[in-house]
PDB file of N, CA and C in Angstrom:
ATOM      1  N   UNK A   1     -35.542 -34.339 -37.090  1.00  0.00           N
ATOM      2  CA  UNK A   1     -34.468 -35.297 -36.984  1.00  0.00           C
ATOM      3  C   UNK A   1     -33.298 -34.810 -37.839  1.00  0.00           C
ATOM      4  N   UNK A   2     -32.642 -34.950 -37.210  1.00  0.00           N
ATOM      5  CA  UNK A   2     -31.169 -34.645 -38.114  1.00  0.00           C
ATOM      6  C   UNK A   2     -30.217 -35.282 -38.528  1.00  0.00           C
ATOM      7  N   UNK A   3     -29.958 -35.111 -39.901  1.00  0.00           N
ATOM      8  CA  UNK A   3     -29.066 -36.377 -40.550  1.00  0.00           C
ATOM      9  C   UNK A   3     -27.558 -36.299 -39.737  1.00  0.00           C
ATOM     10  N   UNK A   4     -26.981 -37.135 -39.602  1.00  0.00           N
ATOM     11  CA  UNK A   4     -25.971 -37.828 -38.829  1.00  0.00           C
ATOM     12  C   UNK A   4     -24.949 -38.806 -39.685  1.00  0.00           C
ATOM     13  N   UNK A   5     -25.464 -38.495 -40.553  1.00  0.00           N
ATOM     14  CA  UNK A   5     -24.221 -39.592 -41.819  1.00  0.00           C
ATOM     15  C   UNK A   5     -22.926 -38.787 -41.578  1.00  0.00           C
ATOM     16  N   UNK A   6     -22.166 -39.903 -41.949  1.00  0.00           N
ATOM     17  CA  UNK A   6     -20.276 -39.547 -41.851  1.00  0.00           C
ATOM     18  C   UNK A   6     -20.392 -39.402 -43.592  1.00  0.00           C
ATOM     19  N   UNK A   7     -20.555 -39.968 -44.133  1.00  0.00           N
ATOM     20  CA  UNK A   7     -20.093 -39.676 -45.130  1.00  0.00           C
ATOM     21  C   UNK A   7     -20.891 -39.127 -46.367  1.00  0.00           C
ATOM     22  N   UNK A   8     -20.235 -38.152 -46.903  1.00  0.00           N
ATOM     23  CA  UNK A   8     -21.225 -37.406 -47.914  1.00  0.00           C
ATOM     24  C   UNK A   8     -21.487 -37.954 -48.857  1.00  0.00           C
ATOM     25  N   UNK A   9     -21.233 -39.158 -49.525  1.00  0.00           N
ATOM     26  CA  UNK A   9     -22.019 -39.977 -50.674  1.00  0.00           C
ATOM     27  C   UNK A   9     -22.419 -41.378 -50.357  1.00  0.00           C
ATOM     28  N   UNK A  10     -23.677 -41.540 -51.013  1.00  0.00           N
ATOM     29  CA  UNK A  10     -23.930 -43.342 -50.910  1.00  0.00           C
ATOM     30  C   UNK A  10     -23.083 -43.932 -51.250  1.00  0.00           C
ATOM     31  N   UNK A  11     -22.639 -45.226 -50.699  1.00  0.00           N
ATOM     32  CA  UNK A  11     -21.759 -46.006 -51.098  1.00  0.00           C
ATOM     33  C   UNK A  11     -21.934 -47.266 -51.470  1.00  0.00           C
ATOM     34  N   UNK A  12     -22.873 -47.902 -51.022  1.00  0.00           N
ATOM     35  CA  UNK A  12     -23.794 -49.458 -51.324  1.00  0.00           C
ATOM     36  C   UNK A  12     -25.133 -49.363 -51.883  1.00  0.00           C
ATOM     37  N   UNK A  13     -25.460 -50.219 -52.340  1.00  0.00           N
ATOM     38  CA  UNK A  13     -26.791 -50.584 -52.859  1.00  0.00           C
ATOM     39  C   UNK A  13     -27.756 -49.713 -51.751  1.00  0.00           C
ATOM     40  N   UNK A  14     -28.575 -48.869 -52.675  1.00  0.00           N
ATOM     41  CA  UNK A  14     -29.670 -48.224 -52.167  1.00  0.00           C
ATOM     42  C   UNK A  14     -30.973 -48.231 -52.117  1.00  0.00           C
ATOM     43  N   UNK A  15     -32.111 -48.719 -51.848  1.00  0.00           N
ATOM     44  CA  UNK A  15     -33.455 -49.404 -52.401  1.00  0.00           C
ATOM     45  C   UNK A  15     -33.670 -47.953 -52.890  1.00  0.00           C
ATOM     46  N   UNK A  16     -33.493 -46.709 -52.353  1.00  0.00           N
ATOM     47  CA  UNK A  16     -34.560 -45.745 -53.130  1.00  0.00           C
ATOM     48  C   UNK A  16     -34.065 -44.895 -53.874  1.00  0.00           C
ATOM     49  N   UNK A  17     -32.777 -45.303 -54.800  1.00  0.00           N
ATOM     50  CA  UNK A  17     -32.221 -44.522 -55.354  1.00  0.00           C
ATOM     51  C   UNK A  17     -32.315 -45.953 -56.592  1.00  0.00           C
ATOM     52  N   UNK A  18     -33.678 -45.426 -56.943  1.00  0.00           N
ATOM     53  CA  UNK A  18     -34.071 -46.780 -57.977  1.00  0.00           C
ATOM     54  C   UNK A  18     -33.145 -46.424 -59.884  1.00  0.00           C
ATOM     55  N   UNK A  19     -33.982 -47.302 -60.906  1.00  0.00           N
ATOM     56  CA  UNK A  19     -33.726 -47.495 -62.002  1.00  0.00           C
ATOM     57  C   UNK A  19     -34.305 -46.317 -62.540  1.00  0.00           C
ATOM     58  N   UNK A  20     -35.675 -45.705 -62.005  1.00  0.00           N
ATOM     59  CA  UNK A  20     -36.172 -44.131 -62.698  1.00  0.00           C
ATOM     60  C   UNK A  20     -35.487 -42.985 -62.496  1.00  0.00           C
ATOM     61  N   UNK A  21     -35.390 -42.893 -61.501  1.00  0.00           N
ATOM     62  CA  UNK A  21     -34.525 -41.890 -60.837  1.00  0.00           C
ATOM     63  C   UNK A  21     -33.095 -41.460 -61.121  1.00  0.00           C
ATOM     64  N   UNK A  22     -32.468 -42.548 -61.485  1.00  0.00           N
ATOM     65  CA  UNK A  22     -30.931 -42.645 -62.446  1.00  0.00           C
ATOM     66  C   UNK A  22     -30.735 -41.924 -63.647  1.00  0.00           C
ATOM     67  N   UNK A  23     -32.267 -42.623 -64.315  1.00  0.00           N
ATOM     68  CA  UNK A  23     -32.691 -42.185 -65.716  1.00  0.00           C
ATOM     69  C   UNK A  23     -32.277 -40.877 -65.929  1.00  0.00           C
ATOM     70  N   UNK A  24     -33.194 -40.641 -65.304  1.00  0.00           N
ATOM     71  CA  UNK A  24     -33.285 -38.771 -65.458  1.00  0.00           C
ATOM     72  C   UNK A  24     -31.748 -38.178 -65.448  1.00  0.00           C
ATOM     73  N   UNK A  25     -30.825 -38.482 -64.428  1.00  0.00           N
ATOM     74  CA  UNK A  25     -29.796 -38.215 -64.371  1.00  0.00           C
ATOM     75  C   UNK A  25     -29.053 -39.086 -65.557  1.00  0.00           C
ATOM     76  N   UNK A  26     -28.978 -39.754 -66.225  1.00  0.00           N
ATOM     77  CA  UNK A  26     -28.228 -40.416 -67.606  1.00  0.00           C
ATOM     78  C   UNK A  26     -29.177 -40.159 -69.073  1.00  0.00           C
ATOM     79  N   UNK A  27     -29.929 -39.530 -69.100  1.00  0.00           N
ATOM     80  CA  UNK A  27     -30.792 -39.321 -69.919  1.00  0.00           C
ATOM     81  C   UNK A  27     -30.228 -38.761 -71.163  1.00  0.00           C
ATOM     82  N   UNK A  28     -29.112 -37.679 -70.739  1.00  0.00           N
ATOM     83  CA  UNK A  28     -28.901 -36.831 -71.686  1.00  0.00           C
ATOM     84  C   UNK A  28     -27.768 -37.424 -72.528  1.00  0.00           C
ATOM     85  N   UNK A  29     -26.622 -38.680 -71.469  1.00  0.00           N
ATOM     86  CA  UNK A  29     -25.910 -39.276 -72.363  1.00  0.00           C
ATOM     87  C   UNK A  29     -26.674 -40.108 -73.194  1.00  0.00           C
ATOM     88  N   UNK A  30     -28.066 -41.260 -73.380  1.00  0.00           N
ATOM     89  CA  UNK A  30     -28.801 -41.914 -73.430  1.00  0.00           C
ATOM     90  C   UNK A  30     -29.013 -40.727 -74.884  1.00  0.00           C
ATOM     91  N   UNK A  31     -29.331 -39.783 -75.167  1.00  0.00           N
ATOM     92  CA  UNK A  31     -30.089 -39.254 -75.971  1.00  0.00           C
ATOM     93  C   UNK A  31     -29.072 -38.617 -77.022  1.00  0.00           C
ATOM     94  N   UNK A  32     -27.431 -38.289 -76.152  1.00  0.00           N
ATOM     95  CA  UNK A  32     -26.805 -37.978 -77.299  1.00  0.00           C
ATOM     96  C   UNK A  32     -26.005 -39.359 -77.675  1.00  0.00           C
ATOM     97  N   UNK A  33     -26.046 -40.389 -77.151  1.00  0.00           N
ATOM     98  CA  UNK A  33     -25.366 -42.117 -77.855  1.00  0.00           C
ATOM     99  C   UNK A  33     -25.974 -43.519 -76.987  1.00  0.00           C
ATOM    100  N   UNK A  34     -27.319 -43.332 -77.931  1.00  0.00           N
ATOM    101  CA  UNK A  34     -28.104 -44.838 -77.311  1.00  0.00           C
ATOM    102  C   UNK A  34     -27.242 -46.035 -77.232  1.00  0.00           C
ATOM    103  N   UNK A  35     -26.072 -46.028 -77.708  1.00  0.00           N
ATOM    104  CA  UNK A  35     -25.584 -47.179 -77.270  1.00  0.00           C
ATOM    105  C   UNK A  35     -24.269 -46.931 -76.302  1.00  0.00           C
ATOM    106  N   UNK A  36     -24.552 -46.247 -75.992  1.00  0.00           N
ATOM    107  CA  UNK A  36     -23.692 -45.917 -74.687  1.00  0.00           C
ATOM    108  C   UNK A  36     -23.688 -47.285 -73.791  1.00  0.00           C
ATOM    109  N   UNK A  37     -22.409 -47.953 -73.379  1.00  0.00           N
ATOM    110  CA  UNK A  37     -21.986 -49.208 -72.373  1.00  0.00           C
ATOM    111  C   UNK A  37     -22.324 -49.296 -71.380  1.00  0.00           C
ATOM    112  N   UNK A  38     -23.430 -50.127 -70.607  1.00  0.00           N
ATOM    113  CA  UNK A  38     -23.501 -50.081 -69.417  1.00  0.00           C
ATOM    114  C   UNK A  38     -22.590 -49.635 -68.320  1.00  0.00           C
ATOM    115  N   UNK A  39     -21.369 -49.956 -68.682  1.00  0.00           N
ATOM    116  CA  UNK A  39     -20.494 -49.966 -67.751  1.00  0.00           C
ATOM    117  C   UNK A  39     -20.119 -48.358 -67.605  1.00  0.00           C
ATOM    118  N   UNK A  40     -20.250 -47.448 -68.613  1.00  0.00           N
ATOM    119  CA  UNK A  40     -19.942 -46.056 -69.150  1.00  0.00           C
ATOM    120  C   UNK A  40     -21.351 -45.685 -68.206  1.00  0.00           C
ATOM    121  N   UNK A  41     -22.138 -45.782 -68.124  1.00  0.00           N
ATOM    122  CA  UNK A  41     -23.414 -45.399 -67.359  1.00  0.00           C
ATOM    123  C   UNK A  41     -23.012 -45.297 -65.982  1.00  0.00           C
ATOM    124  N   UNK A  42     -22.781 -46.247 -65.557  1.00  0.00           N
ATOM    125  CA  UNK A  42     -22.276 -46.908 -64.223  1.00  0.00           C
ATOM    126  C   UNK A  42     -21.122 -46.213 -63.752  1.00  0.00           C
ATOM    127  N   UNK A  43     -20.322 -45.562 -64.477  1.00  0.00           N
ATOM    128  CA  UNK A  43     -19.260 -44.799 -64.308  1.00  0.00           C
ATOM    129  C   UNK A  43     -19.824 -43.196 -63.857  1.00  0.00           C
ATOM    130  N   UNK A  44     -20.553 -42.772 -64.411  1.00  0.00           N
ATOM    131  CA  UNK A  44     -20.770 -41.619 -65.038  1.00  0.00           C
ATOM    132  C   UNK A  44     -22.088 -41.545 -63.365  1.00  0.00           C
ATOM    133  N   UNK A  45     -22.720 -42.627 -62.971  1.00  0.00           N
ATOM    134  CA  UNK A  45     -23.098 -42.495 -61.929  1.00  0.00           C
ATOM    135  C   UNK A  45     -22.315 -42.637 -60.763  1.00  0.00           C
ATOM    136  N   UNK A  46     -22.155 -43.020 -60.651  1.00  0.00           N
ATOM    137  CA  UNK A  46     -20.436 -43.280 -59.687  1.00  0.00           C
ATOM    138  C   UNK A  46     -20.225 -41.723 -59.419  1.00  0.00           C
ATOM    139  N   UNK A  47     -19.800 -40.648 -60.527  1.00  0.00           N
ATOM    140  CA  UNK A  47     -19.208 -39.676 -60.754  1.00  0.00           C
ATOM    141  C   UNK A  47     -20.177 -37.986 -60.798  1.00  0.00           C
ATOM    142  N   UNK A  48     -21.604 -38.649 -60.493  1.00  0.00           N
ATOM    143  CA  UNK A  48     -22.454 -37.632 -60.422  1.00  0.00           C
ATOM    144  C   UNK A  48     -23.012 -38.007 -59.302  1.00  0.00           C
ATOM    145  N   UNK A  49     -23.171 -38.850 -58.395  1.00  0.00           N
ATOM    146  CA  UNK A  49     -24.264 -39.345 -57.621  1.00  0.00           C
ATOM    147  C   UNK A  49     -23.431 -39.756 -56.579  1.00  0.00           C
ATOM    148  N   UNK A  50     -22.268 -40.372 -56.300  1.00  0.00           N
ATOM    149  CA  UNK A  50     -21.121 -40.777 -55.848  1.00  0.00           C
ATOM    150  C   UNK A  50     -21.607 -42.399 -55.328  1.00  0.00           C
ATOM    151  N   UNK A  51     -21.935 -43.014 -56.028  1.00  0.00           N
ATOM    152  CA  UNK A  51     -22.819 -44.267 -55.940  1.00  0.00           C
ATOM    153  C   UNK A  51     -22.559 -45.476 -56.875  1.00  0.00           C
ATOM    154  N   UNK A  52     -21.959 -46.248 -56.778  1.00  0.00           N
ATOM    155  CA  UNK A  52     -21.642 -47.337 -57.716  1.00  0.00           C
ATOM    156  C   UNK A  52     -22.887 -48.396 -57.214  1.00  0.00           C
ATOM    157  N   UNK A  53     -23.630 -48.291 -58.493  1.00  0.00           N
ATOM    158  CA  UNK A  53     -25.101 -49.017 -58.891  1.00  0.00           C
ATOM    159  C   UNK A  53     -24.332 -50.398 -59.871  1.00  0.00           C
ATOM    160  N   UNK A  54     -25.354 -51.580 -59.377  1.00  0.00           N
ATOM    161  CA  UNK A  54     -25.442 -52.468 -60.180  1.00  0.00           C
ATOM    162  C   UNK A  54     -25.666 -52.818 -61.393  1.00  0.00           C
ATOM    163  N   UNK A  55     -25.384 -52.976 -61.779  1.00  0.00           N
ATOM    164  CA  UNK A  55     -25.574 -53.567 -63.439  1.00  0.00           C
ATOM    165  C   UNK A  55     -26.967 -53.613 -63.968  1.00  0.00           C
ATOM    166  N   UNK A  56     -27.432 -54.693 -63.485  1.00  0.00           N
ATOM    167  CA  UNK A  56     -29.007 -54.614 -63.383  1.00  0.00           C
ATOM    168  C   UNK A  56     -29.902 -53.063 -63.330  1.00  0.00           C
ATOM    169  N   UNK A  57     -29.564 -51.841 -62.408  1.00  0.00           N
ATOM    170  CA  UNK A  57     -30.284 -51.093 -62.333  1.00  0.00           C
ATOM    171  C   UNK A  57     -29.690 -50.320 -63.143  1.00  0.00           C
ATOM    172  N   UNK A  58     -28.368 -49.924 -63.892  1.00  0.00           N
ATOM    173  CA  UNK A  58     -27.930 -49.268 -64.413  1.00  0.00           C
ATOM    174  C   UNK A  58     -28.783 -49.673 -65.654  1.00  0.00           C
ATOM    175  N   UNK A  59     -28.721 -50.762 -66.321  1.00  0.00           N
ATOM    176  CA  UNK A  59     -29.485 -51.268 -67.607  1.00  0.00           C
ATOM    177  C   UNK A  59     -31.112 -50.977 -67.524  1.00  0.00           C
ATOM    178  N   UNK A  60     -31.641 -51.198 -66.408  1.00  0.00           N
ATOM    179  CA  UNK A  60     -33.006 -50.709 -66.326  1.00  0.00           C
ATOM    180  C   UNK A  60     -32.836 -49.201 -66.334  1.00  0.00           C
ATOM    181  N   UNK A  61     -32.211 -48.266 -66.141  1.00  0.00           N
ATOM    182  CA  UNK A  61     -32.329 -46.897 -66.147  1.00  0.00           C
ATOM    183  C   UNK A  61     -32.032 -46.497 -67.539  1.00  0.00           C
ATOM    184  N   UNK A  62     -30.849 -47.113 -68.146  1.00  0.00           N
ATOM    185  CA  UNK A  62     -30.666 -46.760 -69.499  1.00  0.00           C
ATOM    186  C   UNK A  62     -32.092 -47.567 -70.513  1.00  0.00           C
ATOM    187  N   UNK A  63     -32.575 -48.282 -70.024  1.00  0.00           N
ATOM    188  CA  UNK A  63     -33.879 -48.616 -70.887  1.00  0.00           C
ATOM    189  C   UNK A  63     -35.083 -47.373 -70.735  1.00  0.00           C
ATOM    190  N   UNK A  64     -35.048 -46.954 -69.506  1.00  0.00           N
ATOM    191  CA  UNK A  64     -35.786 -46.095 -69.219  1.00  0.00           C
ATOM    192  C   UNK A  64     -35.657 -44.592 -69.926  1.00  0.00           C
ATOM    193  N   UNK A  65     -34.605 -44.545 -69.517  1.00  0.00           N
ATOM    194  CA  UNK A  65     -33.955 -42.968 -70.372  1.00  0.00           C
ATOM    195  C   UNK A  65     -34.413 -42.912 -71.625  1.00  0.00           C
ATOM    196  N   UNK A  66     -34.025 -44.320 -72.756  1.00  0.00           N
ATOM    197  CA  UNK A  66     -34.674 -44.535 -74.182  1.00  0.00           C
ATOM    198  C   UNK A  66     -35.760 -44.601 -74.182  1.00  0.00           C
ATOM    199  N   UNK A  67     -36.435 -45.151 -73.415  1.00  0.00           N
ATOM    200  CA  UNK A  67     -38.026 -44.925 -73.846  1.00  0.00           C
ATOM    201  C   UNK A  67     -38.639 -43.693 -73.706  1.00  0.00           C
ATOM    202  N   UNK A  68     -37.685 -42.967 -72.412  1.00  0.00           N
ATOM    203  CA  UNK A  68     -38.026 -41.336 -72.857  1.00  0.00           C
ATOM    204  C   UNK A  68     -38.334 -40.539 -73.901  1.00  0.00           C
ATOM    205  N   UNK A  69     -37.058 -40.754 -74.011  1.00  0.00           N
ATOM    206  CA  UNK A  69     -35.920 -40.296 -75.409  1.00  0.00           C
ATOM    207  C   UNK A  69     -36.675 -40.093 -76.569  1.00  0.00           C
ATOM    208  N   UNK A  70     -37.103 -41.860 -77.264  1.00  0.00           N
ATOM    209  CA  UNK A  70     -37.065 -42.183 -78.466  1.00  0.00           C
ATOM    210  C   UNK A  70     -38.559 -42.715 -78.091  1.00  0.00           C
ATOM    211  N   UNK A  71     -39.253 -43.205 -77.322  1.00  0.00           N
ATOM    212  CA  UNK A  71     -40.544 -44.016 -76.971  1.00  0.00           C
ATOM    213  C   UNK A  71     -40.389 -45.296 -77.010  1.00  0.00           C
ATOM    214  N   UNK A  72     -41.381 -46.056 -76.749  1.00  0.00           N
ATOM    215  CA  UNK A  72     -41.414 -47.091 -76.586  1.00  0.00           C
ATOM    216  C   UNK A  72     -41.529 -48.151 -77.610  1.00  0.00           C
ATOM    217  N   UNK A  73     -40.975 -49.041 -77.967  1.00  0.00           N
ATOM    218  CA  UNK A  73     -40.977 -49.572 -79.124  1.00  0.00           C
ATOM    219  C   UNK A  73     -42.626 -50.584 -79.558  1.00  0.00           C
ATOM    220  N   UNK A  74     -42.910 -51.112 -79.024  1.00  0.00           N
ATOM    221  CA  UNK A  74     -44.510 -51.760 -79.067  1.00  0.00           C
ATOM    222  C   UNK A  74     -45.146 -50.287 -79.645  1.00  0.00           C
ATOM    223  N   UNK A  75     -45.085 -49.226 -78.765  1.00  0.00           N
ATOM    224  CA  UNK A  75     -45.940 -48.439 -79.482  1.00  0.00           C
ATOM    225  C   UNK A  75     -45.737 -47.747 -81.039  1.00  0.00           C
ATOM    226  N   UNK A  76     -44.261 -47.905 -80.886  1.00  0.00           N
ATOM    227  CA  UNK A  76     -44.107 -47.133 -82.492  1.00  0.00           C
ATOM    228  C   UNK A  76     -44.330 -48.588 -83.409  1.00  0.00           C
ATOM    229  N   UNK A  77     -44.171 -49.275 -83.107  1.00  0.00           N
ATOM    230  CA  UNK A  77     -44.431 -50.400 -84.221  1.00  0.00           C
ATOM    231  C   UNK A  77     -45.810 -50.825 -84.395  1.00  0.00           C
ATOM    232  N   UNK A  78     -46.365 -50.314 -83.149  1.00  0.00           N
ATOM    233  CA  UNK A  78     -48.401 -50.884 -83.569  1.00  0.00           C
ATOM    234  C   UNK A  78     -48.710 -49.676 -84.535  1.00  0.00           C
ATOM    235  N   UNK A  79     -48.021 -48.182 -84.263  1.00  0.00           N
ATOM    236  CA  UNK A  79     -48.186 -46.768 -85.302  1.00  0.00           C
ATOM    237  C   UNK A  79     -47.681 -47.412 -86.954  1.00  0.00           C
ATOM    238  N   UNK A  80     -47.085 -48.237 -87.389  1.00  0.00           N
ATOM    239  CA  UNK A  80     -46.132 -48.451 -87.979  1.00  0.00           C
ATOM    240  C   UNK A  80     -47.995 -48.805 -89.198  1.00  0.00           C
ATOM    241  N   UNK A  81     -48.338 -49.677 -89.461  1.00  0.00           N
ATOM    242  CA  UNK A  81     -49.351 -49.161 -90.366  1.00  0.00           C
ATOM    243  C   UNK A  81     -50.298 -48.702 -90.848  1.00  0.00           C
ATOM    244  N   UNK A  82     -50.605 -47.519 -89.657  1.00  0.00           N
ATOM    245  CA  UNK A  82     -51.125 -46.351 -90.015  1.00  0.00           C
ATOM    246  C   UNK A  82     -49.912 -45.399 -90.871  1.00  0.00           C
ATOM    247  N   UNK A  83     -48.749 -45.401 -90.295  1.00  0.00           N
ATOM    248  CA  UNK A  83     -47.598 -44.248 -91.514  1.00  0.00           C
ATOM    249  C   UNK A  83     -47.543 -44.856 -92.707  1.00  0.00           C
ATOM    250  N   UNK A  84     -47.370 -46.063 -92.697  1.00  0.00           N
ATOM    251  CA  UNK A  84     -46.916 -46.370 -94.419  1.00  0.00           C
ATOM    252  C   UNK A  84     -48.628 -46.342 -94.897  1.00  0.00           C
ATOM    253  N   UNK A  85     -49.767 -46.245 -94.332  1.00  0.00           N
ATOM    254  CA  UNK A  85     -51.140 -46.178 -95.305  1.00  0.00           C
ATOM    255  C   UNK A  85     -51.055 -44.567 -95.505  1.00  0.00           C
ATOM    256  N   UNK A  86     -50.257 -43.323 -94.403  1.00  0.00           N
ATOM    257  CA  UNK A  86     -50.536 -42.182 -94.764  1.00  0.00           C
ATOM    258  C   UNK A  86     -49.391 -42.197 -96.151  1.00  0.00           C
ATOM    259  N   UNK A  87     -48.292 -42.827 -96.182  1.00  0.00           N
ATOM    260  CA  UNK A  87     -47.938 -42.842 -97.291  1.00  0.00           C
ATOM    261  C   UNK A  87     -48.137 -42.939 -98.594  1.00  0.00           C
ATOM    262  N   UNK A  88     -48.804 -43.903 -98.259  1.00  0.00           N
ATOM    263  CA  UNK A  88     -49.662 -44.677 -99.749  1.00  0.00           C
ATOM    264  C   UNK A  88     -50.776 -43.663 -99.936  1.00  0.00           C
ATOM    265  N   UNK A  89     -51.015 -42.908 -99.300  1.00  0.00           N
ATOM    266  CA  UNK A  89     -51.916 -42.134 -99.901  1.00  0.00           C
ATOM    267  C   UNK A  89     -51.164 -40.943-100.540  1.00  0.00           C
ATOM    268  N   UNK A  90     -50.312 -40.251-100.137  1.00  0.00           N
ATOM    269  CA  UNK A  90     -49.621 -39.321-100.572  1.00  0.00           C
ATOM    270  C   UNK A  90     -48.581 -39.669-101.783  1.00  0.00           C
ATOM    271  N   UNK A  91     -48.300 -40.813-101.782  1.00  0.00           N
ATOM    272  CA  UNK A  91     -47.695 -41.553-102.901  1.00  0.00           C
ATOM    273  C   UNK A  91     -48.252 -42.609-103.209  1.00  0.00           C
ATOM    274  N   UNK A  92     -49.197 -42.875-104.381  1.00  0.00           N
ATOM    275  CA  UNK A  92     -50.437 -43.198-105.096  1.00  0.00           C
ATOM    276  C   UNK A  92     -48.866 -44.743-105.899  1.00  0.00           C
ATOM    277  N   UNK A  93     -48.126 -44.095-106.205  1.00  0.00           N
ATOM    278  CA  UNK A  93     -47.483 -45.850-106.809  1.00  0.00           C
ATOM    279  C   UNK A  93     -46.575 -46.516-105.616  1.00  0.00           C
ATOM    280  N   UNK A  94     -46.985 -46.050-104.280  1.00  0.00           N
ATOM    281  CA  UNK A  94     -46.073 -46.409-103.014  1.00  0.00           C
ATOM    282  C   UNK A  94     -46.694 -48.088-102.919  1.00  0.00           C
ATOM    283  N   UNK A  95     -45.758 -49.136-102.405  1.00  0.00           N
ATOM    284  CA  UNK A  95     -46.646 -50.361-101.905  1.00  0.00           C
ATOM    285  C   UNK A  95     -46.311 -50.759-101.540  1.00  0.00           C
ATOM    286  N   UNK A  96     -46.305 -51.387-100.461  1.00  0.00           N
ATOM    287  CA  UNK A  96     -45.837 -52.147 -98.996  1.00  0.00           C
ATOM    288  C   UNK A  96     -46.643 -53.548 -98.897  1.00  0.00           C
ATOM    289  N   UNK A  97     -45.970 -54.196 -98.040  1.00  0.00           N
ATOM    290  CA  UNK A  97     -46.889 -55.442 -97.805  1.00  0.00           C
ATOM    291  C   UNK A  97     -45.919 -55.781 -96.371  1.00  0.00           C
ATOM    292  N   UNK A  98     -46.571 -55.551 -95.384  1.00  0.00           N
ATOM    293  CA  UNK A  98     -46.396 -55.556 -93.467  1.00  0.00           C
ATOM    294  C   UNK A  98     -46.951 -56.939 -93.656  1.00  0.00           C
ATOM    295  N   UNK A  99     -45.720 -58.465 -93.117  1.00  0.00           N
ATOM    296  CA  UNK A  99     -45.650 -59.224 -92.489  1.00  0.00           C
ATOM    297  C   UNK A  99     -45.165 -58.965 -91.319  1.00  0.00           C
ATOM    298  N   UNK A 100     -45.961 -59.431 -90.448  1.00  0.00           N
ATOM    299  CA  UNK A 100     -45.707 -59.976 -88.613  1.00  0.00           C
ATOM    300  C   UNK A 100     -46.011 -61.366 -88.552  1.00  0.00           C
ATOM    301  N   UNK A 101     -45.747 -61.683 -87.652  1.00  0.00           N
ATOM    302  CA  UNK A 101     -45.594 -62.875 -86.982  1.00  0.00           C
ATOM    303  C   UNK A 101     -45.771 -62.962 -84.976  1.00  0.00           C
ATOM    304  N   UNK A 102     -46.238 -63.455 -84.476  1.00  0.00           N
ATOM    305  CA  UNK A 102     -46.199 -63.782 -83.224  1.00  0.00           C
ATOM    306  C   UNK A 102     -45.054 -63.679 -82.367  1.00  0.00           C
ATOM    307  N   UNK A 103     -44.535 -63.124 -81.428  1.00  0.00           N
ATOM    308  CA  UNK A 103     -44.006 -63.225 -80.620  1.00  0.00           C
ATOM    309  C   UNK A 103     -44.150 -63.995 -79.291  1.00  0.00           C
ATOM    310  N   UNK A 104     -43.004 -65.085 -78.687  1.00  0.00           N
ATOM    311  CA  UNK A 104     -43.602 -65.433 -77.269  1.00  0.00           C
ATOM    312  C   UNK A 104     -42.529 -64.957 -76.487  1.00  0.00           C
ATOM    313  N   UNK A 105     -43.033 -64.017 -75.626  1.00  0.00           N
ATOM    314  CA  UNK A 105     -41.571 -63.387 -74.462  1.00  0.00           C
ATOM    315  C   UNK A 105     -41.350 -64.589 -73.323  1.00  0.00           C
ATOM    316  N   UNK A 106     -39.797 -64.786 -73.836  1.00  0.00           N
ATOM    317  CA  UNK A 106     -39.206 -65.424 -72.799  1.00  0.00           C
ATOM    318  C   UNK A 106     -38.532 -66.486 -73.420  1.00  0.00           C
TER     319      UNK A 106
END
């Protein structure tokens, strides 16, 4: 079958040109300024992809890119006292005291 499109870039909402897939392509702004503006994302896809993406998927891709990036935050924070006990061992007058509290999402 042979493609038959007039025009050489997407132009509307695409189901398979998802929030992962973006990632990869914004990743590297994502890694040199995590707080890069949605709207700066959204641009920058526009301008590589020729595709003006929604808000919504632009923000899910830049979440995605960071968890690449930097990981996932649940996981570095459940790691979080195992490092300060490797601390305390390597520094014998080190002392911490880790309060948490419950979270309810939503």
């Amino acid at each position: 079958m042979v493609h038959t499109c007039a025009t050489q870039f997407i132009t509307q909402d695409h189901n398979r040109l998802g929030s992962r897939i973006i990632s990869h392509h914004i990743r590297e702004i994502v890694e040199s300024d995590p707080s890069t503006p949605i709207a700066t994302i959204i641009a920058s896809i526009k301008t590589s992809m020729g595709y003006t993406t929604s808000y919504r998927k632009a923000w899910l891709a830049k979440k995605h890119a960071i968890e690449h990036v930097y990981g996932n935050w649940e996981k570095s924070f459940n790691k979080l006292p195992c490092l300060l006990q490797v601390v305390q061992t390597f520094l014998p007058g080190f002392m911490y005291k880790l309060k948490t509290q419950p979270i309810t999402d939503g």
